[in-house]
C-alpha atoms as a PDB file:
ATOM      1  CA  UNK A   1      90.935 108.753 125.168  1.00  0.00           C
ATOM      2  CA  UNK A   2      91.116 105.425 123.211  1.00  0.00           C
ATOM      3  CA  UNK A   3      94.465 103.839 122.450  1.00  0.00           C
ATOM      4  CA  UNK A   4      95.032 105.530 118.401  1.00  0.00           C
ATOM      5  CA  UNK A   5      94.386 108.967 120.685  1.00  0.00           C
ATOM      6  CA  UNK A   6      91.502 109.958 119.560  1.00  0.00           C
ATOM      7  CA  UNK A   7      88.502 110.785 121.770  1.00  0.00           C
ATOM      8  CA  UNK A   8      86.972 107.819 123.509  1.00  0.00           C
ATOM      9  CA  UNK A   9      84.159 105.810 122.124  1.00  0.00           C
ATOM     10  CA  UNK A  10      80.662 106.780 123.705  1.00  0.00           C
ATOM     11  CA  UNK A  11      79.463 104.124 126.198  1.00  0.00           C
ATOM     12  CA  UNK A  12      76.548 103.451 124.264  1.00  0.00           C
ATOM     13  CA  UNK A  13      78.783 103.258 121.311  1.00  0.00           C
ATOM     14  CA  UNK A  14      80.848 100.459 122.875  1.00  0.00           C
ATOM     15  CA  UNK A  15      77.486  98.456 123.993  1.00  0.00           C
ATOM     16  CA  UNK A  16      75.945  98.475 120.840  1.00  0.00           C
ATOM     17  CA  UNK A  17      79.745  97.694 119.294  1.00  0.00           C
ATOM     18  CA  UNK A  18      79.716  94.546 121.760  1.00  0.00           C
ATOM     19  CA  UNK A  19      76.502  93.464 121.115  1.00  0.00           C
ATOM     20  CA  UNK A  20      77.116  93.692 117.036  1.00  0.00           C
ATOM     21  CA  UNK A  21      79.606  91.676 118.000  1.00  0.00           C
ATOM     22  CA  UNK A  22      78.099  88.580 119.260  1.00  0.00           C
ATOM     23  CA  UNK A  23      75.383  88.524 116.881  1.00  0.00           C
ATOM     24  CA  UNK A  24      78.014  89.132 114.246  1.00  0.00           C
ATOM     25  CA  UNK A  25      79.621  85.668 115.737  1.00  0.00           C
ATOM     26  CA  UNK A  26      76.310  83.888 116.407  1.00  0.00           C
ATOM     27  CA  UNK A  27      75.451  84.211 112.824  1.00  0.00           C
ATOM     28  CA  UNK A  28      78.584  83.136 111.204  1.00  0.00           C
ATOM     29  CA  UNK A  29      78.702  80.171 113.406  1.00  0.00           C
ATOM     30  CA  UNK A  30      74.973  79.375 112.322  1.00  0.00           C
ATOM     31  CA  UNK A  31      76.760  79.494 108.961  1.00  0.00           C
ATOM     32  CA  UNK A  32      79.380  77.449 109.741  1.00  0.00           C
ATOM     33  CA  UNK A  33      82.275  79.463 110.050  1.00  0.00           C
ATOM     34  CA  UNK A  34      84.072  78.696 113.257  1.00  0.00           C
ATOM     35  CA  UNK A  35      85.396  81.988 115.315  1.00  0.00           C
ATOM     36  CA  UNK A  36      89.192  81.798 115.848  1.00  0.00           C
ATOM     37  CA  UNK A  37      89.394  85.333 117.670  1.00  0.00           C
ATOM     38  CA  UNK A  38      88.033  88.761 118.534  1.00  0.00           C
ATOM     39  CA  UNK A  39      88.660  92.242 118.438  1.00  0.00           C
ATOM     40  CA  UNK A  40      92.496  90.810 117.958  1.00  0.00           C
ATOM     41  CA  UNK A  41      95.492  93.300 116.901  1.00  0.00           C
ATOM     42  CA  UNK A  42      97.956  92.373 114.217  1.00  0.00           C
ATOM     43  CA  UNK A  43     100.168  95.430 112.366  1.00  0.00           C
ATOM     44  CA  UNK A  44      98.557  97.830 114.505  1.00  0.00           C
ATOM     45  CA  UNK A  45      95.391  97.043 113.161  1.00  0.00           C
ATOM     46  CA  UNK A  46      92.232  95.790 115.601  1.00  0.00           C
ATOM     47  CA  UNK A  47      89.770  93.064 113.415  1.00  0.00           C
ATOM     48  CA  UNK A  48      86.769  92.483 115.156  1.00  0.00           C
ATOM     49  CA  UNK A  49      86.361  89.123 114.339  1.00  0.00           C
ATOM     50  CA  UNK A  50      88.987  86.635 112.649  1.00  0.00           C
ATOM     51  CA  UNK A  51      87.059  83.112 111.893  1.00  0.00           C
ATOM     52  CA  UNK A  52      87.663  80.208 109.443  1.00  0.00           C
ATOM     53  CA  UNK A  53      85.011  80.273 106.636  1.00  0.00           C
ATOM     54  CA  UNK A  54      83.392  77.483 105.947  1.00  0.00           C
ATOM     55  CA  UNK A  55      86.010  76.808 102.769  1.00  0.00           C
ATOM     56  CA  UNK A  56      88.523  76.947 105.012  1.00  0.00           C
ATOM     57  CA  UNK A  57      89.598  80.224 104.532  1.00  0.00           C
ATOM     58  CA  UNK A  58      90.297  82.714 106.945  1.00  0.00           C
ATOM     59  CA  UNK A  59      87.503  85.355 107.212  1.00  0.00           C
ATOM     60  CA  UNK A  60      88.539  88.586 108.675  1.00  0.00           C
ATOM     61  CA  UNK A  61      85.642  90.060 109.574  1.00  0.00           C
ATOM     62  CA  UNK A  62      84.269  94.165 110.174  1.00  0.00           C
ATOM     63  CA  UNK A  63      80.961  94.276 111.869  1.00  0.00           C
ATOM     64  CA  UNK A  64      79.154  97.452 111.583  1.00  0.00           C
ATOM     65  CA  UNK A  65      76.350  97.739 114.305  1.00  0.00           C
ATOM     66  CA  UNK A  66      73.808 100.777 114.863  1.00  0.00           C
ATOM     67  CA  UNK A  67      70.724 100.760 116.987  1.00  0.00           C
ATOM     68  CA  UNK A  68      68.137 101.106 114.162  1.00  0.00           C
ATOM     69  CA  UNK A  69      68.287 101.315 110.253  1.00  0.00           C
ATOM     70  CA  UNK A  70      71.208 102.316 107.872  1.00  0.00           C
ATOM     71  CA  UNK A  71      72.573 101.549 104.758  1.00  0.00           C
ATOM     72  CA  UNK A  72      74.568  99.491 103.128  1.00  0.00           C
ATOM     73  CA  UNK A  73      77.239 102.524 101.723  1.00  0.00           C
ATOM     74  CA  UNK A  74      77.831 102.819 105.523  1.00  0.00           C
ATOM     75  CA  UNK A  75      80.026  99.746 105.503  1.00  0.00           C
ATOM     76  CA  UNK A  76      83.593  99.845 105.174  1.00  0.00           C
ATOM     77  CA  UNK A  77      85.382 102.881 103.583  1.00  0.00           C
ATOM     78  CA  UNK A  78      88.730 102.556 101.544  1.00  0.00           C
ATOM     79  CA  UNK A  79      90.637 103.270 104.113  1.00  0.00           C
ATOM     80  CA  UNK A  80      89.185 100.632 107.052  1.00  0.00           C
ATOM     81  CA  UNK A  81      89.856  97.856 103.920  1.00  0.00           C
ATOM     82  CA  UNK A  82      93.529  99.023 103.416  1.00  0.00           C
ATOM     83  CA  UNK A  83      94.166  98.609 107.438  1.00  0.00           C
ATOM     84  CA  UNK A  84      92.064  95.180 107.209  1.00  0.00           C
ATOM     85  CA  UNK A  85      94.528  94.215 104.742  1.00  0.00           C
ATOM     86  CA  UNK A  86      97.293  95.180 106.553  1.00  0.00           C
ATOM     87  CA  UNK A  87      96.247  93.302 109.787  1.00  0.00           C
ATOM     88  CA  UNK A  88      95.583  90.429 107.454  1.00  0.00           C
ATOM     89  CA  UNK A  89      99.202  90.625 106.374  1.00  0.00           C
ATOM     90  CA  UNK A  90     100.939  91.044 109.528  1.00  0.00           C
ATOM     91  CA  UNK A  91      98.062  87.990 111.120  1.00  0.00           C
ATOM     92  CA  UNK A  92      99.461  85.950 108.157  1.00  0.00           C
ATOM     93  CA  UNK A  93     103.255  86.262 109.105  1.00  0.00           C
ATOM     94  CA  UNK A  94     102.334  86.234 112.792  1.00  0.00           C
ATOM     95  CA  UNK A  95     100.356  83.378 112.897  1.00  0.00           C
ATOM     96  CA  UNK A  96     101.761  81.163 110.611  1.00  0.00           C
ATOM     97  CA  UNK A  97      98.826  81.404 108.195  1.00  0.00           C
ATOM     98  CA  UNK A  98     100.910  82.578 105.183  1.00  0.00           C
ATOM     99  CA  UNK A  99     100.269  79.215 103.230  1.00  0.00           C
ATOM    100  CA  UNK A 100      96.115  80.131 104.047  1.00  0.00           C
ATOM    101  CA  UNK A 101      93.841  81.708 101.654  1.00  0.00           C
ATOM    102  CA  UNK A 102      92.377  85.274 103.441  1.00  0.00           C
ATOM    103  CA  UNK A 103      88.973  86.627 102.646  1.00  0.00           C
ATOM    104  CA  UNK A 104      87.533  89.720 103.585  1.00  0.00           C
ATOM    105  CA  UNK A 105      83.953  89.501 104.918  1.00  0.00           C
ATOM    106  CA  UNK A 106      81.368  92.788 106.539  1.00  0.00           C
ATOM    107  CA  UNK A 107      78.564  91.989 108.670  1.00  0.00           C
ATOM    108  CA  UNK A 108      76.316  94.597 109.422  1.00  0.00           C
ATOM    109  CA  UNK A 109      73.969  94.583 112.495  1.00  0.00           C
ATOM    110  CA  UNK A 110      70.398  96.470 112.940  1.00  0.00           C
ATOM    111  CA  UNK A 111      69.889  96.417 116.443  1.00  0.00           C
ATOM    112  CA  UNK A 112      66.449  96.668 118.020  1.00  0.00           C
ATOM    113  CA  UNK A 113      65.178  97.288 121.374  1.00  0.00           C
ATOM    114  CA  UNK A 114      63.359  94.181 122.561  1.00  0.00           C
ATOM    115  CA  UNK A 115      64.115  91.916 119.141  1.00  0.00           C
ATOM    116  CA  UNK A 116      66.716  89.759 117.780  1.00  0.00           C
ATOM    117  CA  UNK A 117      68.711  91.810 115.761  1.00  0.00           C
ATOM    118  CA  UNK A 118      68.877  92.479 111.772  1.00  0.00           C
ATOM    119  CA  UNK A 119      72.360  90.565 110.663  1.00  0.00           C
ATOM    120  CA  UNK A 120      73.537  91.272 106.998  1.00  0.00           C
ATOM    121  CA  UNK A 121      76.384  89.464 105.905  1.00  0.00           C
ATOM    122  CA  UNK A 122      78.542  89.663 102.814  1.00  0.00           C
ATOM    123  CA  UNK A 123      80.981  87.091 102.241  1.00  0.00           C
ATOM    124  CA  UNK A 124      84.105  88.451 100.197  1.00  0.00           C
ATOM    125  CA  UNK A 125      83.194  91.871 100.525  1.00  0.00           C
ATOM    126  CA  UNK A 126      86.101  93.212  98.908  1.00  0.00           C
ATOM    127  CA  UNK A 127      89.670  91.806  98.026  1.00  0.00           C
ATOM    128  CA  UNK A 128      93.339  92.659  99.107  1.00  0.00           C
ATOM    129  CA  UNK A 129      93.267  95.306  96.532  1.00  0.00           C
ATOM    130  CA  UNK A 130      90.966  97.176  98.250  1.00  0.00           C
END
């Protein structure tokens, strides 16, 4: 069982989650955001990545990885983007970033057996209205 209680993750799962991961990072840092942490909990909430966009901004950051295509309405649901604003809230008071502007960014990640992966990113993917 994972920590919320629900079933475990599949192994595979988990790799390809990890792997998302670091190409997730790898790309934002080729676009110069600088990674401040990952897969960090704040209000109960787990962000995979937290980084400081480019703006200055911090970027909280949802990667989305699958072995092979999929599409873009996959992303982030209404729910996931009310807990990413909650984290963001709760990171804010924690961290002492309450004077810093927060965006919202989703990466998604194609990945493919024996290539560099497929990296989508959207930048301000949605706002703390949801």
């Amino acid at each position: 069982m994972d920590p919320a209680g629900g079933p475990a993750p599949a192994r595979g799962h988990l790799e390809a989650g990890s792997a998302g991961e670091r190409a997730a990072a790898a790309h934002l840092e080729s676009a110069g955001y600088r990674i401040l942490a990952r897969n960090v909990r704040a209000g109960g909430v787990e962000a995979d990545l937290v980084a400081e966009a480019p703006g200055g901004a911090i970027a909280v950051v949802e990667v989305k990885a699958r072995r092979g295509p999929f599409h873009a309405e996959e992303r982030v649901g209404a729910a996931k983007r009310a807990r990413l604003v909650r984290f963001a809230e709760a990171l804010a008071a924690r961290r002492g970033f309450g004077d810093r502007l927060f965006q919202f960014d989703v990466v998604a990640v194609e990945l493919r057996d024996g290539s560099t992966p497929r990296v989508e990113h959207w930048p301000h993917a949605f706002d703390a209205d949801g």
